[in-house]
N, C-alpha and C. Protein backbone atom coordinates (compact mmCIF):
# COMPACT_ATOMS: atom_id res chain seq x y z
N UNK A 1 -48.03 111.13 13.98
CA UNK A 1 -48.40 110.11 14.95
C UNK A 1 -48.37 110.73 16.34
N UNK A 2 -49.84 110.85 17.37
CA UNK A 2 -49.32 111.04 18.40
C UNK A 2 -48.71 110.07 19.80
N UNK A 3 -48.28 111.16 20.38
CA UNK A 3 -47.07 110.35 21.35
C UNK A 3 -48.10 108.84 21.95
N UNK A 4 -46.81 108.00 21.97
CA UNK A 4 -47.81 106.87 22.85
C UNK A 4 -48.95 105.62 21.59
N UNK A 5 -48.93 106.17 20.84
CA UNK A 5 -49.39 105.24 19.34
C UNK A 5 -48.33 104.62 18.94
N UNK A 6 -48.93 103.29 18.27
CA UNK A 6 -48.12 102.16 17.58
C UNK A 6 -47.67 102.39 16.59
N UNK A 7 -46.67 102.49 15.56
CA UNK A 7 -46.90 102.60 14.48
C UNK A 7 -46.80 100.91 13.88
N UNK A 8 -48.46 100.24 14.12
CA UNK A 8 -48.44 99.36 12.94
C UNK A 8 -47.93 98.81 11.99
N UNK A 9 -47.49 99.95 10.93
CA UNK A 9 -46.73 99.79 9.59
C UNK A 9 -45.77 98.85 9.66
N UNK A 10 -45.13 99.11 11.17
CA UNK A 10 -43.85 98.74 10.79
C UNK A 10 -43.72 97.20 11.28
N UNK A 11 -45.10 96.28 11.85
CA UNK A 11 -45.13 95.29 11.81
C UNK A 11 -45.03 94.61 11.17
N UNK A 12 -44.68 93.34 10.04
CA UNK A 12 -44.76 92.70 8.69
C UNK A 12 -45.46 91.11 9.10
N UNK A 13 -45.67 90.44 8.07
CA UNK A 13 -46.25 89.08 7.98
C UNK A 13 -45.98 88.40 8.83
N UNK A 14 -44.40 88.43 9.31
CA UNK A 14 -43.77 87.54 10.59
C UNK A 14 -44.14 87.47 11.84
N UNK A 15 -45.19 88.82 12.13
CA UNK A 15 -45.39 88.79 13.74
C UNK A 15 -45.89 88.26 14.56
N UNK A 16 -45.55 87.18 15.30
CA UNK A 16 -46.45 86.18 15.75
C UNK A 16 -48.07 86.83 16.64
N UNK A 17 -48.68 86.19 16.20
CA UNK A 17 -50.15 86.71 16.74
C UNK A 17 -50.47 85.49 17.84
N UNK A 18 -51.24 86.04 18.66
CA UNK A 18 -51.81 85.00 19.98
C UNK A 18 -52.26 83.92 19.34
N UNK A 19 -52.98 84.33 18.18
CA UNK A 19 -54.31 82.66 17.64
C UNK A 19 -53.06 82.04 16.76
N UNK A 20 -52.00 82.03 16.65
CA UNK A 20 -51.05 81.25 15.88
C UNK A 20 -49.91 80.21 16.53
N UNK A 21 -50.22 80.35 17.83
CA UNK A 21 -49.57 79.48 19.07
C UNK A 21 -50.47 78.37 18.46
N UNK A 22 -49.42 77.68 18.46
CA UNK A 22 -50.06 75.94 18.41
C UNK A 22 -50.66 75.62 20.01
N UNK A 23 -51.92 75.15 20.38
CA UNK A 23 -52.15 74.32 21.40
C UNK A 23 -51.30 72.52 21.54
N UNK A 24 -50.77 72.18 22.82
CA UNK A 24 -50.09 70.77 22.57
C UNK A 24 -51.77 69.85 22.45
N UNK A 25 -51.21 68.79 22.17
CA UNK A 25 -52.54 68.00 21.83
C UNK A 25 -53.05 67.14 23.03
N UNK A 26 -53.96 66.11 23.33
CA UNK A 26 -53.85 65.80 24.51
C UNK A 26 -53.11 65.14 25.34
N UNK A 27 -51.94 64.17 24.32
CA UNK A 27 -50.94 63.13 24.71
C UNK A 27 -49.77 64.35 25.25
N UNK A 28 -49.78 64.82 24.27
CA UNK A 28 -48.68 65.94 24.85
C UNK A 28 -49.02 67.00 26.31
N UNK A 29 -50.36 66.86 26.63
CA UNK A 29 -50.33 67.95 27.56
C UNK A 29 -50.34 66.90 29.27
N UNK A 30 -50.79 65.35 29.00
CA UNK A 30 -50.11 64.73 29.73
C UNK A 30 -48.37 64.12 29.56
N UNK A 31 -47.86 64.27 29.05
CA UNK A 31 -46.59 64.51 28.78
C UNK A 31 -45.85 65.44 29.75
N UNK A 32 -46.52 66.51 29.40
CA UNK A 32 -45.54 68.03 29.99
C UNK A 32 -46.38 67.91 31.56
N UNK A 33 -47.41 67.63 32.22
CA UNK A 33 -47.76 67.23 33.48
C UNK A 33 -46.60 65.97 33.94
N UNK A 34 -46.57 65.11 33.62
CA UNK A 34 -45.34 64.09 33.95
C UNK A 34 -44.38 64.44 34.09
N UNK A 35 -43.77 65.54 32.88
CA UNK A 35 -42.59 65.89 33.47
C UNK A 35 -42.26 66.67 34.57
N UNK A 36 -43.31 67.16 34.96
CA UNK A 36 -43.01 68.17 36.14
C UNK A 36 -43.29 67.46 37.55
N UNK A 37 -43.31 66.46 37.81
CA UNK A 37 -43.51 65.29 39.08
C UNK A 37 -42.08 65.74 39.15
N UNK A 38 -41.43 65.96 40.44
CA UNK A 38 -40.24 65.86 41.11
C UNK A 38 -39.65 65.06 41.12
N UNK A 39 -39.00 64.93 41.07
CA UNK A 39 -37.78 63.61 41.12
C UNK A 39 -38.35 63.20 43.22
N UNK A 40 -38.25 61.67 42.86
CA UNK A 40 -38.61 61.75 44.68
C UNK A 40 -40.03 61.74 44.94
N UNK A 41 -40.62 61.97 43.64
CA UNK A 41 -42.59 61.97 44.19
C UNK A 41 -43.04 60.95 43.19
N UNK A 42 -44.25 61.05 43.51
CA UNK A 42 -44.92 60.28 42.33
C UNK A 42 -46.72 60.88 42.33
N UNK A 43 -47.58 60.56 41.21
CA UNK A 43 -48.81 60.86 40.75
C UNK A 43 -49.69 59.86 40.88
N UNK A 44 -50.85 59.86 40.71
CA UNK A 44 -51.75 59.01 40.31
C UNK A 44 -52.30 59.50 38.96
N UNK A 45 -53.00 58.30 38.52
CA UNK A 45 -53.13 58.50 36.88
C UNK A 45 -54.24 59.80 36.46
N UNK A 46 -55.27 59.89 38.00
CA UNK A 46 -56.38 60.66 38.10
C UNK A 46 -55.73 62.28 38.04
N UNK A 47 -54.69 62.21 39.11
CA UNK A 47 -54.29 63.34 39.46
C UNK A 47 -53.60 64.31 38.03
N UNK A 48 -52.69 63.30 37.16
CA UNK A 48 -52.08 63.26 35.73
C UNK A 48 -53.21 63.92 34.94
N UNK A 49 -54.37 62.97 34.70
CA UNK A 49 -55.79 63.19 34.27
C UNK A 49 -56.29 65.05 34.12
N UNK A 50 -56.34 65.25 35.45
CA UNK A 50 -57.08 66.20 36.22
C UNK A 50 -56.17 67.64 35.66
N UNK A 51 -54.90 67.46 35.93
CA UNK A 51 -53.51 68.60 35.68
C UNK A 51 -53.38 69.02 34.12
N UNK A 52 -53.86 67.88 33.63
CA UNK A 52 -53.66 68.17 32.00
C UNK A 52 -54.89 68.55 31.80
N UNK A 53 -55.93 68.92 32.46
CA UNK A 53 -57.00 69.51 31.85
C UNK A 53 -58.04 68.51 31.74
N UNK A 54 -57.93 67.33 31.51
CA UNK A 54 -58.34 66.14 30.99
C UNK A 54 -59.86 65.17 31.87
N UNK A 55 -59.78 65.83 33.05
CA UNK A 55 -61.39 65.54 33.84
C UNK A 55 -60.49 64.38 34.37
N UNK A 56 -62.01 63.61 34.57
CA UNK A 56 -61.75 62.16 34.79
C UNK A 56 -60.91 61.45 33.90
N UNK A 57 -60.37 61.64 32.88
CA UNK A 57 -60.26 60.96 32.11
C UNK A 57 -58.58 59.77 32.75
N UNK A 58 -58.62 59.35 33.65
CA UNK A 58 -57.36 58.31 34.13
C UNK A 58 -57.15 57.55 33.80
N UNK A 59 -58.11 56.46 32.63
CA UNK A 59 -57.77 55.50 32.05
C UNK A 59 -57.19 55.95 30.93
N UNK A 60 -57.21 56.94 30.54
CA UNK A 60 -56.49 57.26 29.57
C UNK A 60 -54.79 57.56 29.87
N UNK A 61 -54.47 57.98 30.57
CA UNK A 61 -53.32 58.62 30.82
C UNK A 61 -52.29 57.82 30.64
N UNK A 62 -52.65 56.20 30.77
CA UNK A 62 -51.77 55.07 30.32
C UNK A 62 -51.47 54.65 29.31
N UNK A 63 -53.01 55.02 28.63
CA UNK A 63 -52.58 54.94 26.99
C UNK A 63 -51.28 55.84 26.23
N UNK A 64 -51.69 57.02 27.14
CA UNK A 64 -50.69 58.64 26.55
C UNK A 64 -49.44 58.00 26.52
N UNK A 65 -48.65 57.64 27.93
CA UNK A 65 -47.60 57.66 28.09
C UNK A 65 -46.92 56.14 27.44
N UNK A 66 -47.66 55.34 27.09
CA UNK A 66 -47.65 54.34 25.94
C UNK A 66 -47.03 54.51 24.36
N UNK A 67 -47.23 56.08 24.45
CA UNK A 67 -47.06 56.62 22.91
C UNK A 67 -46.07 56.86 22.88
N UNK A 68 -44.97 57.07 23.99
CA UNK A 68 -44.34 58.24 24.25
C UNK A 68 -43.16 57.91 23.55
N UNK A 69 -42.41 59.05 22.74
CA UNK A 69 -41.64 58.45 21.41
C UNK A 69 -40.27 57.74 21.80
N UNK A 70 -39.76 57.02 21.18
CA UNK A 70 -38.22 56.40 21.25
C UNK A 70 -37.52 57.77 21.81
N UNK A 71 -36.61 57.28 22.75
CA UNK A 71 -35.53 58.16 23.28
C UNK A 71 -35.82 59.45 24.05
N UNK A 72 -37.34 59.44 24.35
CA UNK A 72 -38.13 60.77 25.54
C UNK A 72 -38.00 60.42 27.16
N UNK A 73 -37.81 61.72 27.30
CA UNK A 73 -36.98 61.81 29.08
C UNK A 73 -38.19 62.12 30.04
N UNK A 74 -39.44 61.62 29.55
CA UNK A 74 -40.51 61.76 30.33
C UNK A 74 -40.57 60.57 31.39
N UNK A 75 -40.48 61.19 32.54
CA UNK A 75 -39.96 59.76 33.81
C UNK A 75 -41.80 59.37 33.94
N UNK A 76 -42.41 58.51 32.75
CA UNK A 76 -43.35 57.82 33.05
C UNK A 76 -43.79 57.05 34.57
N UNK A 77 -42.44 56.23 34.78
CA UNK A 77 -42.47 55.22 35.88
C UNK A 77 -42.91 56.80 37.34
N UNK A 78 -43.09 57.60 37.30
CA UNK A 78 -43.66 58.24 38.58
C UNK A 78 -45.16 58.08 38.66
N UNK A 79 -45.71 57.73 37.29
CA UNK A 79 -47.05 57.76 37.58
C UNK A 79 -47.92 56.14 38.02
N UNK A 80 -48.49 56.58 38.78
CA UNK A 80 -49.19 55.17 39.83
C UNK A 80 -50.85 54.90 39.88
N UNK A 81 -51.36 54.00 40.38
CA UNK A 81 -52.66 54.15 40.66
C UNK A 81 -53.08 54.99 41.89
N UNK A 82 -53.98 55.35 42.08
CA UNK A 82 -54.35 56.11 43.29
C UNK A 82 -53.88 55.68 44.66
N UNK A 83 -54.37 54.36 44.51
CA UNK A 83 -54.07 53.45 46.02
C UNK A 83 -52.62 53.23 46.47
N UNK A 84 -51.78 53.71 45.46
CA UNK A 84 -50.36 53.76 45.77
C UNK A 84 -49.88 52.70 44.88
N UNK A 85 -50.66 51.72 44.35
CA UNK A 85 -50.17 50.21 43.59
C UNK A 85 -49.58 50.59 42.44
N UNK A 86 -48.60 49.85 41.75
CA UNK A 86 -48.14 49.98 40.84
C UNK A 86 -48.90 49.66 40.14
N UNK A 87 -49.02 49.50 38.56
CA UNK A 87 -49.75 49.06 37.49
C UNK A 87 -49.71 47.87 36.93
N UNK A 88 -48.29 47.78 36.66
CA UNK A 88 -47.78 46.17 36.07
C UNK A 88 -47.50 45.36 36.96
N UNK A 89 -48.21 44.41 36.13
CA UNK A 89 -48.51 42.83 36.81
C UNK A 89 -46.82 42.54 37.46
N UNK A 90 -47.09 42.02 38.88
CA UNK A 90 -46.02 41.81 39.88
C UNK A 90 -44.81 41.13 39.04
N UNK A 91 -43.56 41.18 39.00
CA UNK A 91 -42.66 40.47 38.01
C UNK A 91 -42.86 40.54 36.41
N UNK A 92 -43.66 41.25 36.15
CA UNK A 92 -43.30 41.55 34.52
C UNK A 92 -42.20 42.55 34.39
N UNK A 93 -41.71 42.55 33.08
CA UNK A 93 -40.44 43.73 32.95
C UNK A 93 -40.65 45.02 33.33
N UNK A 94 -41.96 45.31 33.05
CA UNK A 94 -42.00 46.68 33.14
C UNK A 94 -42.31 47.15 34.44
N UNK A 95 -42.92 46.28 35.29
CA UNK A 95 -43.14 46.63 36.39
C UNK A 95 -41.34 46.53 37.18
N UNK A 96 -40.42 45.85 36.91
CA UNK A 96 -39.58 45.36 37.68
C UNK A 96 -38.77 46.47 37.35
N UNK A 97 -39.05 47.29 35.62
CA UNK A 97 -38.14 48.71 35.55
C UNK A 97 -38.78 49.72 36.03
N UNK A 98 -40.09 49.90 36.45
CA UNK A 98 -40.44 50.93 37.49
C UNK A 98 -40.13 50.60 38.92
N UNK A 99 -40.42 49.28 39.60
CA UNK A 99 -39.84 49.84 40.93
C UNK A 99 -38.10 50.20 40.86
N UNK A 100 -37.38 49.70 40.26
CA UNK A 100 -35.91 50.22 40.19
C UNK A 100 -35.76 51.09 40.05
N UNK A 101 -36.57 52.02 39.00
CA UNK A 101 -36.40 53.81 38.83
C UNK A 101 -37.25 54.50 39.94
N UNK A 102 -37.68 53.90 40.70
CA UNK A 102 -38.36 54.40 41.48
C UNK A 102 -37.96 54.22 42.98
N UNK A 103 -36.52 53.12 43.23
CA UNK A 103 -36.13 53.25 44.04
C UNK A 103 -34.57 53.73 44.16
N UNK A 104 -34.59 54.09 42.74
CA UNK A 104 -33.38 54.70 42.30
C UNK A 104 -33.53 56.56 42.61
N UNK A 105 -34.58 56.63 42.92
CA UNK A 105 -34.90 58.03 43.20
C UNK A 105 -35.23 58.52 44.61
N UNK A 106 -35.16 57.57 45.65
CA UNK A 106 -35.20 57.43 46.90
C UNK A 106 -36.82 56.91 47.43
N UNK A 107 -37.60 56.58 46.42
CA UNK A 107 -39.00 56.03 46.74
C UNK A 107 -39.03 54.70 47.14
N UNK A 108 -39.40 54.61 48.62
CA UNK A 108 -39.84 53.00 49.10
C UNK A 108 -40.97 52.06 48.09
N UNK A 109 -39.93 51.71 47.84
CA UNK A 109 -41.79 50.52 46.87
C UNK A 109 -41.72 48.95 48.09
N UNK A 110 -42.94 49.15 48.67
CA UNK A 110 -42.89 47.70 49.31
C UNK A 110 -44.28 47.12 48.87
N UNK A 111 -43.96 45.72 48.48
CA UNK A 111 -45.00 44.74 47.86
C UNK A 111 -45.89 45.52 46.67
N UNK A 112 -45.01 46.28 45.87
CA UNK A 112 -45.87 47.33 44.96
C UNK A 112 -46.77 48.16 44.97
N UNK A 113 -45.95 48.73 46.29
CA UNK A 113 -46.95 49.83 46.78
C UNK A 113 -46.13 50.77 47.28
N UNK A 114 -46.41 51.89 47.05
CA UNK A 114 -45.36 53.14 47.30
C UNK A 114 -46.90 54.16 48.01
N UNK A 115 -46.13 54.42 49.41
CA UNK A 115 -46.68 55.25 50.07
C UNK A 115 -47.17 57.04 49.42
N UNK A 116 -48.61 56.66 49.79
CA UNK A 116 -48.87 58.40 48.72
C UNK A 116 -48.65 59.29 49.28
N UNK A 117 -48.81 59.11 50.80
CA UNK A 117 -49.16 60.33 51.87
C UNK A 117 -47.55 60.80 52.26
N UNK A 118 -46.81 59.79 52.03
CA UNK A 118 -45.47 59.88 51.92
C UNK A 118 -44.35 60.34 50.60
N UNK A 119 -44.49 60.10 49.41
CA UNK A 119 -44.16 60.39 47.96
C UNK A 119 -45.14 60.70 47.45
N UNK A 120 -46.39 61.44 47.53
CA UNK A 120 -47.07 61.84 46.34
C UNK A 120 -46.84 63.34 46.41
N UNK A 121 -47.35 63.47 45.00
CA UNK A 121 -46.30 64.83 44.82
C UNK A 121 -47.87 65.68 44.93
């Protein structure tokens, strides 16, 4: 063998190859975009959309995080509409547990609206 060559051989069945990486799927690749919003910021659904690869696709991004399994530490409640508005209807539960996690993180929510130019990440 000369100097600076592989010796092959001594690779076996186990060696992970590039084409054997699983790709995440599309729920998952808005997933791992969510999680990386800062604690203290927040997204729009477009911007979520756009980061995961995903185009326009922003109506979707609500569906994703809809899926998201029992007991996952994905801080959903950062993601918003563009205009700064929250999503859920004023006084429903879910809206009333996003502005709390969201002012539990030092984000102003006034009249369900959280400043972008101010918290967007």
């Amino acid at each position: 063998m000369k100097d600076g060559a592989v010796n092959t051989s001594a690779m076996d069945s186990k060696t992970i190859k590039p084409d054997s990486v699983v790709e995440p799927n599309k729920d998952q690749k808005i997933w791992l975009v969510v999680l990386a919003i800062p604690l203290g910021k927040v997204a729009s659904y477009g911007q979520v959309a756009a980061m995961a690869g995903l185009g326009r696709q922003a109506r979707y991004i609500g569906r994703a995080l809809g899926k998201l399994p029992q007991g996952h530490s994905v801080p959903w409640y950062r993601v918003i509409r563009s205009s700064g508005q929250i999503a859920f209807a004023p006084g429903s539960e879910t809206y009333q547990k996003q502005v709390s996690r969201l002012q539990e993180e030092g984000v102003d929510v006034v009249s369900g609206r959280v400043s972008m130019s101010r918290f967007g990440w």
